[in-house]
N, C-alpha and C. Protein backbone atom coordinates (compact mmCIF):
# COMPACT_ATOMS: atom_id res chain seq x y z
N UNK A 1 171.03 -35.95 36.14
CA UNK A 1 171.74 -35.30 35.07
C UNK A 1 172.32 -36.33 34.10
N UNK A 2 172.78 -37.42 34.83
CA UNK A 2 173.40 -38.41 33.79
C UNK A 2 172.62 -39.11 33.28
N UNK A 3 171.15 -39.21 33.14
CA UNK A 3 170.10 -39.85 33.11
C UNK A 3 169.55 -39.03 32.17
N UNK A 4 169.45 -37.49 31.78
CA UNK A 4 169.40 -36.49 31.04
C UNK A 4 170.26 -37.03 29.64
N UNK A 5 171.84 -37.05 30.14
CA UNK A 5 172.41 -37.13 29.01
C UNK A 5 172.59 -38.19 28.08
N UNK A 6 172.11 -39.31 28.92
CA UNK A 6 171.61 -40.81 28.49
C UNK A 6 170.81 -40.82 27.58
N UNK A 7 169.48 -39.76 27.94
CA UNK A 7 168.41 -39.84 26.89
C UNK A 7 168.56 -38.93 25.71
N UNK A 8 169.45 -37.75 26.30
CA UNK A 8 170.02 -37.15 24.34
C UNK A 8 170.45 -37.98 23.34
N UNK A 9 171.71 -38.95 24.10
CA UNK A 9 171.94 -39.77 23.10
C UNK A 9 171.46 -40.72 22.58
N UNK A 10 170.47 -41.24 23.14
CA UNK A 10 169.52 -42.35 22.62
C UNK A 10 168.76 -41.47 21.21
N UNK A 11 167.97 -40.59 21.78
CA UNK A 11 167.25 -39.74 21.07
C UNK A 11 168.00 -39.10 19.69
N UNK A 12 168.43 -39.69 18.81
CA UNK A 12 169.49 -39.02 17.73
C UNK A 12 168.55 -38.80 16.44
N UNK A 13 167.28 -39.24 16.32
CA UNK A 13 166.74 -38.84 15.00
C UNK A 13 166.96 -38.10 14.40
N UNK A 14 166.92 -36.38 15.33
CA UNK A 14 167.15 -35.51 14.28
C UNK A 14 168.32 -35.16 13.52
N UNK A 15 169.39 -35.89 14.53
CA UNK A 15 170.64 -35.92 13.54
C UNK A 15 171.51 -36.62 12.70
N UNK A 16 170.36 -37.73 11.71
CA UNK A 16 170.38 -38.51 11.05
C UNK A 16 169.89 -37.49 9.70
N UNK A 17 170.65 -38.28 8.47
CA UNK A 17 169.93 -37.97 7.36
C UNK A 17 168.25 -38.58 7.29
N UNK A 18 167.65 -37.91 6.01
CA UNK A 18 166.19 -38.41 5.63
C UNK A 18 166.56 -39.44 5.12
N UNK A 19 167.14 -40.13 5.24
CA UNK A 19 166.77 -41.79 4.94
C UNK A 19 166.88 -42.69 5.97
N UNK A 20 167.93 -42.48 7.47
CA UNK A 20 167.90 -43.01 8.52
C UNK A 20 167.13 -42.50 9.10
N UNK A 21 166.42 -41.48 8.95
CA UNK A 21 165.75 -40.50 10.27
C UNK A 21 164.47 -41.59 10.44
N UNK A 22 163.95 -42.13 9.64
CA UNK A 22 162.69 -42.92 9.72
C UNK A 22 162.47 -44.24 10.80
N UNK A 23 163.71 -45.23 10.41
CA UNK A 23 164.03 -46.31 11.26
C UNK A 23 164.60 -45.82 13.03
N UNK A 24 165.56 -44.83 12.68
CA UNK A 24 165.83 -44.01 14.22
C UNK A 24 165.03 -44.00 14.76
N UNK A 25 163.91 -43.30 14.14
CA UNK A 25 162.85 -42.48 15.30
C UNK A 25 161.67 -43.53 15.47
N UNK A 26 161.30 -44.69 14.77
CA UNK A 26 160.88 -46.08 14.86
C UNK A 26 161.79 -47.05 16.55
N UNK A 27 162.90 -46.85 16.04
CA UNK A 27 163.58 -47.24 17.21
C UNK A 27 163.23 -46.48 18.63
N UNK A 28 163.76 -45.25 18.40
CA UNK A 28 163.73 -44.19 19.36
C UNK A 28 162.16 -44.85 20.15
N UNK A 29 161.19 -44.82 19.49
CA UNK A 29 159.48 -44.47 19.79
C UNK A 29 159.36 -45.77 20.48
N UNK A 30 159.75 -46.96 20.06
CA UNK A 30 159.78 -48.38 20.45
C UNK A 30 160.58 -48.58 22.02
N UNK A 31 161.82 -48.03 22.03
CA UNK A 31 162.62 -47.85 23.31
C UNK A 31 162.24 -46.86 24.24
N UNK A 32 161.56 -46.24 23.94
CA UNK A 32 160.72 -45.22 24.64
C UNK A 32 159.28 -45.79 25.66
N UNK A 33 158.50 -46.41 24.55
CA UNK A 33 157.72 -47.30 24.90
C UNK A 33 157.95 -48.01 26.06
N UNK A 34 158.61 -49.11 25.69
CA UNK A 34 159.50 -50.17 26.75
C UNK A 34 160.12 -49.58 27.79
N UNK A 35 160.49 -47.92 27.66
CA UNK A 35 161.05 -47.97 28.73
C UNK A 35 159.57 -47.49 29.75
N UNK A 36 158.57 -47.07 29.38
CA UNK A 36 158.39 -46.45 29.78
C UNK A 36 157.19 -47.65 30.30
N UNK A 37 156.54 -49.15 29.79
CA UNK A 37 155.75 -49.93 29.83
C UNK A 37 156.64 -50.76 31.49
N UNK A 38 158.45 -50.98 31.57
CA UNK A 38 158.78 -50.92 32.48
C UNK A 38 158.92 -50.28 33.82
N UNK A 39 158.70 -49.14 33.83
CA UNK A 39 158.98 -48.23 34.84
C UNK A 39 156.93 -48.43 35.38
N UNK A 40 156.00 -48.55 34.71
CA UNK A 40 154.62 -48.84 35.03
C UNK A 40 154.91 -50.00 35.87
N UNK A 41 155.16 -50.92 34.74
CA UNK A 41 154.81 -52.08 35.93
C UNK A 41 156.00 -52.43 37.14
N UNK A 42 157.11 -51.62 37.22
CA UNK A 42 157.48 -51.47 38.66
C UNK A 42 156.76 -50.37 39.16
N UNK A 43 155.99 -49.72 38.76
CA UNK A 43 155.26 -48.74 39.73
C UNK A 43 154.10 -49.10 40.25
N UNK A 44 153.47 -49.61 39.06
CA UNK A 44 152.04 -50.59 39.40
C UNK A 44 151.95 -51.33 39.81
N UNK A 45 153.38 -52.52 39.70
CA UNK A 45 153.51 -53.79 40.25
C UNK A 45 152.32 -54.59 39.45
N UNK A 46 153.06 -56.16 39.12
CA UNK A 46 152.31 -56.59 38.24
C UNK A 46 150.92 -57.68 38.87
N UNK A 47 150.59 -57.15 39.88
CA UNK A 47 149.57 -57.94 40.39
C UNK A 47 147.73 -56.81 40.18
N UNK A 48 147.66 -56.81 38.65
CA UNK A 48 146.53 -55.49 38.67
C UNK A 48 145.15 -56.29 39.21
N UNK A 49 144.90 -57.52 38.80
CA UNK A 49 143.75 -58.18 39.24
C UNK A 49 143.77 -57.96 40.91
N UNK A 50 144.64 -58.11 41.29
CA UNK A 50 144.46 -58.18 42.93
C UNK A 50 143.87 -56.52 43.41
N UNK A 51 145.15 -55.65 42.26
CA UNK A 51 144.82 -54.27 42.98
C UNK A 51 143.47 -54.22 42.74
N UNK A 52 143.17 -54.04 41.64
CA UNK A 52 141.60 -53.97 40.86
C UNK A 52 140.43 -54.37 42.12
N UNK A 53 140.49 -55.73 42.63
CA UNK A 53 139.96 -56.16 43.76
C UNK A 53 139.94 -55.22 44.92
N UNK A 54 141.55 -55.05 45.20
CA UNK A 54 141.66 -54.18 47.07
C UNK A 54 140.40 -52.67 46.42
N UNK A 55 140.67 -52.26 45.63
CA UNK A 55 140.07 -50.70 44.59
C UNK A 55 138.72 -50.86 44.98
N UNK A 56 138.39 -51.87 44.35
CA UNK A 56 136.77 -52.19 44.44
C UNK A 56 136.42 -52.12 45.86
N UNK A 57 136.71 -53.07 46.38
CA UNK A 57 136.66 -53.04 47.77
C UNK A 57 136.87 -51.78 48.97
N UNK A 58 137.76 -51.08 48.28
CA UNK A 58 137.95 -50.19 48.93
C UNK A 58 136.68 -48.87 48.95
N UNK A 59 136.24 -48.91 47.82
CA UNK A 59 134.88 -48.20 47.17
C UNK A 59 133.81 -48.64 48.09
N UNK A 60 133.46 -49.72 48.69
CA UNK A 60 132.36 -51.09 48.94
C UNK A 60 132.62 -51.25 50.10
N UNK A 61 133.68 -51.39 50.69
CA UNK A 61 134.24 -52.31 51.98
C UNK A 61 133.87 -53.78 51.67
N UNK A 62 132.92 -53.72 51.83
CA UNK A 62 132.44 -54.97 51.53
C UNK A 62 131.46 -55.78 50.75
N UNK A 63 131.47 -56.93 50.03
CA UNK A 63 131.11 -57.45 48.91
C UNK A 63 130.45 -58.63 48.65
N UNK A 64 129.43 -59.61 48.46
CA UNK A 64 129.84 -60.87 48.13
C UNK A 64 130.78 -61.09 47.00
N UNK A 65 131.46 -62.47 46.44
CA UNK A 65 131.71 -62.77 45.99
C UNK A 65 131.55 -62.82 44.99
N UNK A 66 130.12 -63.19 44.45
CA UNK A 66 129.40 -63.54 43.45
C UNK A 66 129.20 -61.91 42.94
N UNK A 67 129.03 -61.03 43.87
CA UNK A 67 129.06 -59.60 42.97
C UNK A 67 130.18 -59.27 42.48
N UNK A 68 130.95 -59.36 43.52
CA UNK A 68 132.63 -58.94 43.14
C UNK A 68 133.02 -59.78 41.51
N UNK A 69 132.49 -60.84 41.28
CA UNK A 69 132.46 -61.82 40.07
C UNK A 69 132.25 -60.93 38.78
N UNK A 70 130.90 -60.67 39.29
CA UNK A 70 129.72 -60.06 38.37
C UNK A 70 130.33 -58.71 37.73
N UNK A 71 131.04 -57.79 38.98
CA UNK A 71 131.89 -56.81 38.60
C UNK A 71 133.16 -56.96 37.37
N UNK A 72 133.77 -57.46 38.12
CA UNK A 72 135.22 -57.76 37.41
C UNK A 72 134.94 -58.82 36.20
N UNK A 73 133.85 -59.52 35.84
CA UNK A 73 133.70 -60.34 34.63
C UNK A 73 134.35 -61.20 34.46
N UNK A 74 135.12 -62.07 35.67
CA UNK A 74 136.02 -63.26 35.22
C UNK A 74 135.33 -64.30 35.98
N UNK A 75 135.61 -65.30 35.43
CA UNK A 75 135.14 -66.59 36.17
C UNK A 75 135.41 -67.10 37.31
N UNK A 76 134.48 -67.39 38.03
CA UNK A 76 134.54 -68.26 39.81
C UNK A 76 135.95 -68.49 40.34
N UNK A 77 136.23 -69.37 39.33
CA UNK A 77 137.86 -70.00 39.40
C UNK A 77 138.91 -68.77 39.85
N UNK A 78 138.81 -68.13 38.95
CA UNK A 78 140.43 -67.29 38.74
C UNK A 78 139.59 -66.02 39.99
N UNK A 79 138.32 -65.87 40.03
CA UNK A 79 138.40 -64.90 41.17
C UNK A 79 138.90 -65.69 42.69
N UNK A 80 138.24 -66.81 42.29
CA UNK A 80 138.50 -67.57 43.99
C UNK A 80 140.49 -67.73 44.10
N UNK A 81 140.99 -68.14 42.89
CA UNK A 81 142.52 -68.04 43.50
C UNK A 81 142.46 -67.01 43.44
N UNK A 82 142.55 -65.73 43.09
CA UNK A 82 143.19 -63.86 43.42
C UNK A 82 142.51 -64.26 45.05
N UNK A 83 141.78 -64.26 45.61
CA UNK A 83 140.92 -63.72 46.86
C UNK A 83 141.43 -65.11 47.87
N UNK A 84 142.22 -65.62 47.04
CA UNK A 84 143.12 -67.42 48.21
C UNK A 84 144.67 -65.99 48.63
N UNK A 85 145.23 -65.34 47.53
CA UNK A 85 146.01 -65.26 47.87
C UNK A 85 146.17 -63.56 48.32
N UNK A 86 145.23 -62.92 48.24
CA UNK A 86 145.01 -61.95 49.03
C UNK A 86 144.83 -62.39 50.39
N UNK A 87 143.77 -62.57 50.30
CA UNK A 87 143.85 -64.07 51.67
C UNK A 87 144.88 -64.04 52.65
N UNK A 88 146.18 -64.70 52.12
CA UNK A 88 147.31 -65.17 52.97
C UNK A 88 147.63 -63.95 53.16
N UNK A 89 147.74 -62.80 52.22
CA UNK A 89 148.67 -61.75 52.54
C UNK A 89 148.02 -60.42 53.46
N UNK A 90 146.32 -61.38 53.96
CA UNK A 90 145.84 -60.61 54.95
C UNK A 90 145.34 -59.11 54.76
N UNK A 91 145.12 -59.18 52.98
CA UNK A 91 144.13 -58.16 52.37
C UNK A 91 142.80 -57.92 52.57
N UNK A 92 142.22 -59.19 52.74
CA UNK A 92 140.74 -59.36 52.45
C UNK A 92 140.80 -60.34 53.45
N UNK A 93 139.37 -60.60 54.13
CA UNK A 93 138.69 -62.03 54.75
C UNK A 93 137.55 -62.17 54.26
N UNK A 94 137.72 -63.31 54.59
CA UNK A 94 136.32 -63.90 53.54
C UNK A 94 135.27 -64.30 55.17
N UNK A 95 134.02 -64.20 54.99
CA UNK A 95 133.03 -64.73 55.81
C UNK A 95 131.86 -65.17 55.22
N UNK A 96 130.94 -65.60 55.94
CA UNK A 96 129.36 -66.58 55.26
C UNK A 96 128.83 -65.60 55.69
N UNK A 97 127.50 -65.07 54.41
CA UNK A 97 126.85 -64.49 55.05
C UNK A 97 125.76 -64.98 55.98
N UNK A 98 125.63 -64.25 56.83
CA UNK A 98 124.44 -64.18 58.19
C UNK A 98 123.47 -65.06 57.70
N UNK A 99 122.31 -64.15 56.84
CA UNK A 99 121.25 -64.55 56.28
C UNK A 99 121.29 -65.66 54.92
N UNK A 100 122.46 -65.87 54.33
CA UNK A 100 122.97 -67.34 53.20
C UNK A 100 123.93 -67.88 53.64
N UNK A 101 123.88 -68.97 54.51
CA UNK A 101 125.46 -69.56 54.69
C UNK A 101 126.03 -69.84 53.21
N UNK A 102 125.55 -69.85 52.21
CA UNK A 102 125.88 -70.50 50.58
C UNK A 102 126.63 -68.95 50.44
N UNK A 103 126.71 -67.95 50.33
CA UNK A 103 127.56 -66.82 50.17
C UNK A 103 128.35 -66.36 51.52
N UNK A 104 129.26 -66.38 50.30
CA UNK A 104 130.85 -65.42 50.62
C UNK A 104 130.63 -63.99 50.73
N UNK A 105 130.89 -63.36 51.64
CA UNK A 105 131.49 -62.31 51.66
C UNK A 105 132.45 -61.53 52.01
N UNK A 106 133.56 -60.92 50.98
CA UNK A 106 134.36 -60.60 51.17
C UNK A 106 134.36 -59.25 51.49
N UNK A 107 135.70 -58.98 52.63
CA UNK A 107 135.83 -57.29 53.18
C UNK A 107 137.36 -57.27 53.16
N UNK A 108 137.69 -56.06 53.23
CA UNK A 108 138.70 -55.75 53.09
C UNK A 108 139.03 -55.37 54.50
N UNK A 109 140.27 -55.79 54.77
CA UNK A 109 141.05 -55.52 56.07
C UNK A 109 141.90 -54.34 56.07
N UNK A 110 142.31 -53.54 57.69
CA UNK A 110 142.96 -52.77 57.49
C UNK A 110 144.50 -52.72 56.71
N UNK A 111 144.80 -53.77 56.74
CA UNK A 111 146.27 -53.38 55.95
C UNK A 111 145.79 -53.35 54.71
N UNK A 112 144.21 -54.36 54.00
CA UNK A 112 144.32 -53.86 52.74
C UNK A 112 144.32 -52.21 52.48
N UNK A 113 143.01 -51.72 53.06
CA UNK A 113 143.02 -50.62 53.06
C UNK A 113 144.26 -49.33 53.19
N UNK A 114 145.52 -49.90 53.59
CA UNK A 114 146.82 -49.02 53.84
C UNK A 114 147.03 -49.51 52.58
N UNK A 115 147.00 -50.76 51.95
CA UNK A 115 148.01 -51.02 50.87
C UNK A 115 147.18 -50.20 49.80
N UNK A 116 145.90 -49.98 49.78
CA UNK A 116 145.45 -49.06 48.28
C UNK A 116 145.76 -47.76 48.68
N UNK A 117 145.83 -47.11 50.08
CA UNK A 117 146.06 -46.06 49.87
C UNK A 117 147.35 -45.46 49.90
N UNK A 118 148.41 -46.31 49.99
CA UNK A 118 149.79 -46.30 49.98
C UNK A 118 149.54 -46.21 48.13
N UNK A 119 149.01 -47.21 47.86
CA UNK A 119 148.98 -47.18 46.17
C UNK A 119 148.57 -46.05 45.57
N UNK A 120 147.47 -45.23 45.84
CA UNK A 120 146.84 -44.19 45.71
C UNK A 120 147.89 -43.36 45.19
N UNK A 121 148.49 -43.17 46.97
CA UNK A 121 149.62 -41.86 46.94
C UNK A 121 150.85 -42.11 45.82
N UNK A 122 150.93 -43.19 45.41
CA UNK A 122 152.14 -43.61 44.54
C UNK A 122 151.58 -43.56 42.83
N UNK A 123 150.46 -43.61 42.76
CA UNK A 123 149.73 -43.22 41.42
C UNK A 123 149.60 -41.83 41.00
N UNK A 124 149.64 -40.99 41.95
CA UNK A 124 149.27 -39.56 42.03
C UNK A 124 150.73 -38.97 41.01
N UNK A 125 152.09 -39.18 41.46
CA UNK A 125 152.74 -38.85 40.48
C UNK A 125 153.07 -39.67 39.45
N UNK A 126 152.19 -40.06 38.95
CA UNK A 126 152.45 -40.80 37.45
C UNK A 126 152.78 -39.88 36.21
N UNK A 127 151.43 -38.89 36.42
CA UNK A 127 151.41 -38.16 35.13
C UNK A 127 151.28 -36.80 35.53
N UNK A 128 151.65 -36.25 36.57
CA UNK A 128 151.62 -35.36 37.18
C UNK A 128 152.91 -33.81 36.62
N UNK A 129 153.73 -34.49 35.87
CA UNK A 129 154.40 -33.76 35.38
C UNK A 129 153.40 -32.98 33.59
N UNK A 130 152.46 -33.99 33.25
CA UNK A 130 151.44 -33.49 32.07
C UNK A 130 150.57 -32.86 32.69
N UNK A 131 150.06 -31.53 32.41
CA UNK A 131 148.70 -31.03 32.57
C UNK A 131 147.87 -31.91 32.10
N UNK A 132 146.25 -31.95 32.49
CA UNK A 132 145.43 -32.48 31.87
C UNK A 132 145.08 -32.52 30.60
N UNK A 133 145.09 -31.30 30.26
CA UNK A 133 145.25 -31.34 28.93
C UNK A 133 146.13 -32.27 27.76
N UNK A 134 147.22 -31.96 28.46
CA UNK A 134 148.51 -32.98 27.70
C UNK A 134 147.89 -34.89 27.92
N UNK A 135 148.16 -34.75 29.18
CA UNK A 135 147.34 -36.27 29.50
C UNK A 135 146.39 -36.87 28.63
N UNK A 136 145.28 -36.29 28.33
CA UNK A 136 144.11 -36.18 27.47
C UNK A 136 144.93 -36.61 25.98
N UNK A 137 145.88 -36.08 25.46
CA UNK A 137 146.38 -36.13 24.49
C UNK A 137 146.95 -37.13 24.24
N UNK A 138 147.70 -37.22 25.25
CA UNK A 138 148.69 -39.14 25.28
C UNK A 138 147.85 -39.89 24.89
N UNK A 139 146.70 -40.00 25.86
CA UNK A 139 145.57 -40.78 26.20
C UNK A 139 144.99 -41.52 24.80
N UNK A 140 144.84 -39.75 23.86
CA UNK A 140 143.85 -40.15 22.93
C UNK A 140 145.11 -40.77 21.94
N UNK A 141 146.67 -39.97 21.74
CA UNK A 141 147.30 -40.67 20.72
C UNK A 141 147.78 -41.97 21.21
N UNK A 142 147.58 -42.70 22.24
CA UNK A 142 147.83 -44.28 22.57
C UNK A 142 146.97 -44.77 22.17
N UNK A 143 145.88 -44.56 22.15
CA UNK A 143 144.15 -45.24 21.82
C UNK A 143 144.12 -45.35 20.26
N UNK A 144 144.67 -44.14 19.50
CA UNK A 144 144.62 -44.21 18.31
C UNK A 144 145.66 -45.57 17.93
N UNK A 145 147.16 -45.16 18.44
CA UNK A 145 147.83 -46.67 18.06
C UNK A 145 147.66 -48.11 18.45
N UNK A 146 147.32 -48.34 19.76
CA UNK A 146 146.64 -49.33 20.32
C UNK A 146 145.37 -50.09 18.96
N UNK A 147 144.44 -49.12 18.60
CA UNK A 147 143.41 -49.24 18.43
C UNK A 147 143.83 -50.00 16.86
N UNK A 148 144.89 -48.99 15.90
CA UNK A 148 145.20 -49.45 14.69
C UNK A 148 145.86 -50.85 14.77
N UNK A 149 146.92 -50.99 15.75
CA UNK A 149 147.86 -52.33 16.23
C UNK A 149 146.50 -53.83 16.33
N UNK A 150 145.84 -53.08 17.01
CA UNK A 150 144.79 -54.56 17.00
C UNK A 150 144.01 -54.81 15.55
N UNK A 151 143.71 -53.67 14.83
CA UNK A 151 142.87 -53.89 13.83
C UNK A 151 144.05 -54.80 12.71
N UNK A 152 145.32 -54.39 12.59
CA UNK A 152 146.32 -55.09 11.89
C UNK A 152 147.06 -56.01 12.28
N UNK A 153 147.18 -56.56 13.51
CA UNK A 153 147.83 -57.58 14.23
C UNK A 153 147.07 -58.62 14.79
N UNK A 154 145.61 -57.89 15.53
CA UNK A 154 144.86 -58.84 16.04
C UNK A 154 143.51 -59.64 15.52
N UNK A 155 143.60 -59.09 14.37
CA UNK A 155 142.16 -59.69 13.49
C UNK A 155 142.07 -60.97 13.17
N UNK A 156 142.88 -61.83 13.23
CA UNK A 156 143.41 -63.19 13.21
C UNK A 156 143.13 -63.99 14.42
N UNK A 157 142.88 -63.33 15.64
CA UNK A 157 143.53 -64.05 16.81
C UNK A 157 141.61 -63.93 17.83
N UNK A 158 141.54 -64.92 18.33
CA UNK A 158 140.00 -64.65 18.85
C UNK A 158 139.89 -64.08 19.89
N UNK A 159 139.54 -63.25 20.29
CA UNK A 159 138.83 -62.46 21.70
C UNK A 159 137.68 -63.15 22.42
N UNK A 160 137.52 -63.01 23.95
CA UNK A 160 136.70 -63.73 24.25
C UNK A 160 135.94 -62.04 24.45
């Protein structure tokens, strides 16, 4: 409830004149954002390359390396540290395969497997309060701003 009345008062656009109402609701949309880009990544937790990995894996069980690479599109390097430190935390093991001692293959262990589906169940109410429909809508009006933000901010800056 106090968390309710927190967000009325933040939310004041409409009871601004037409000349503040513009910058308000600029503000408002921006603090909204942020709050809401925070509450993700404590929900998501900011390790997505790793989840991305346990996901895959979880699809697969098991993988070489060099596919898992091929998948995710990043280089040798940065996959081999994510899969050092899954590793320690006893997500994944790595083994040679049988028939190539030269390949890795990675599987996922049972605690990984608890940790995606612990994740699973914790994704499920994300957007669960939007019908699909609504979802669909966010979806497409984030894509639209996302999409304009790069064409005016990022046209300068190189993409690999």
């Amino acid at each position: 409830m106090e968390e309710e009345g927190r967000f009325a008062q933040e939310n004041q656009c409409s009871k601004q004149n037409s000349d503040l109402q513009q910058v308000c609701q600029f503000n408002d949309l921006t603090s909204q954002l942020i709050k809401c880009g925070q509450i993700l990544m404590h929900k998501t937790g900011k390790k997505r390359g790793q989840e991305n990995i346990l996901e895959i894996l979880f699809q697969y069980e098991s993988m070489s390396q060099k596919q898992l690479q091929e998948v995710l599109g990043i280089e040798a390097g940065s996959l081999s540290e994510i899969l050092s430190k899954l590793e320690q935390r006893q997500f994944i093991e790595r083994y040679k395969d049988i028939n190539d001692k030269r390949k890795s293959i990675i599987h996922l262990t049972s605690l990984g497997k608890e940790k995606i589906k612990h994740k699973k169940s914790n994704d499920e109410d994300m957007f669960d309060m939007l019908t699909s429909i609504e979802q669909q809508q966010l979806n497409d009006m984030l894509n639209k701003v996302l999409k304009e933000w790069y064409r005016r901010h990022m046209k300068y800056h190189k993409t690999k």
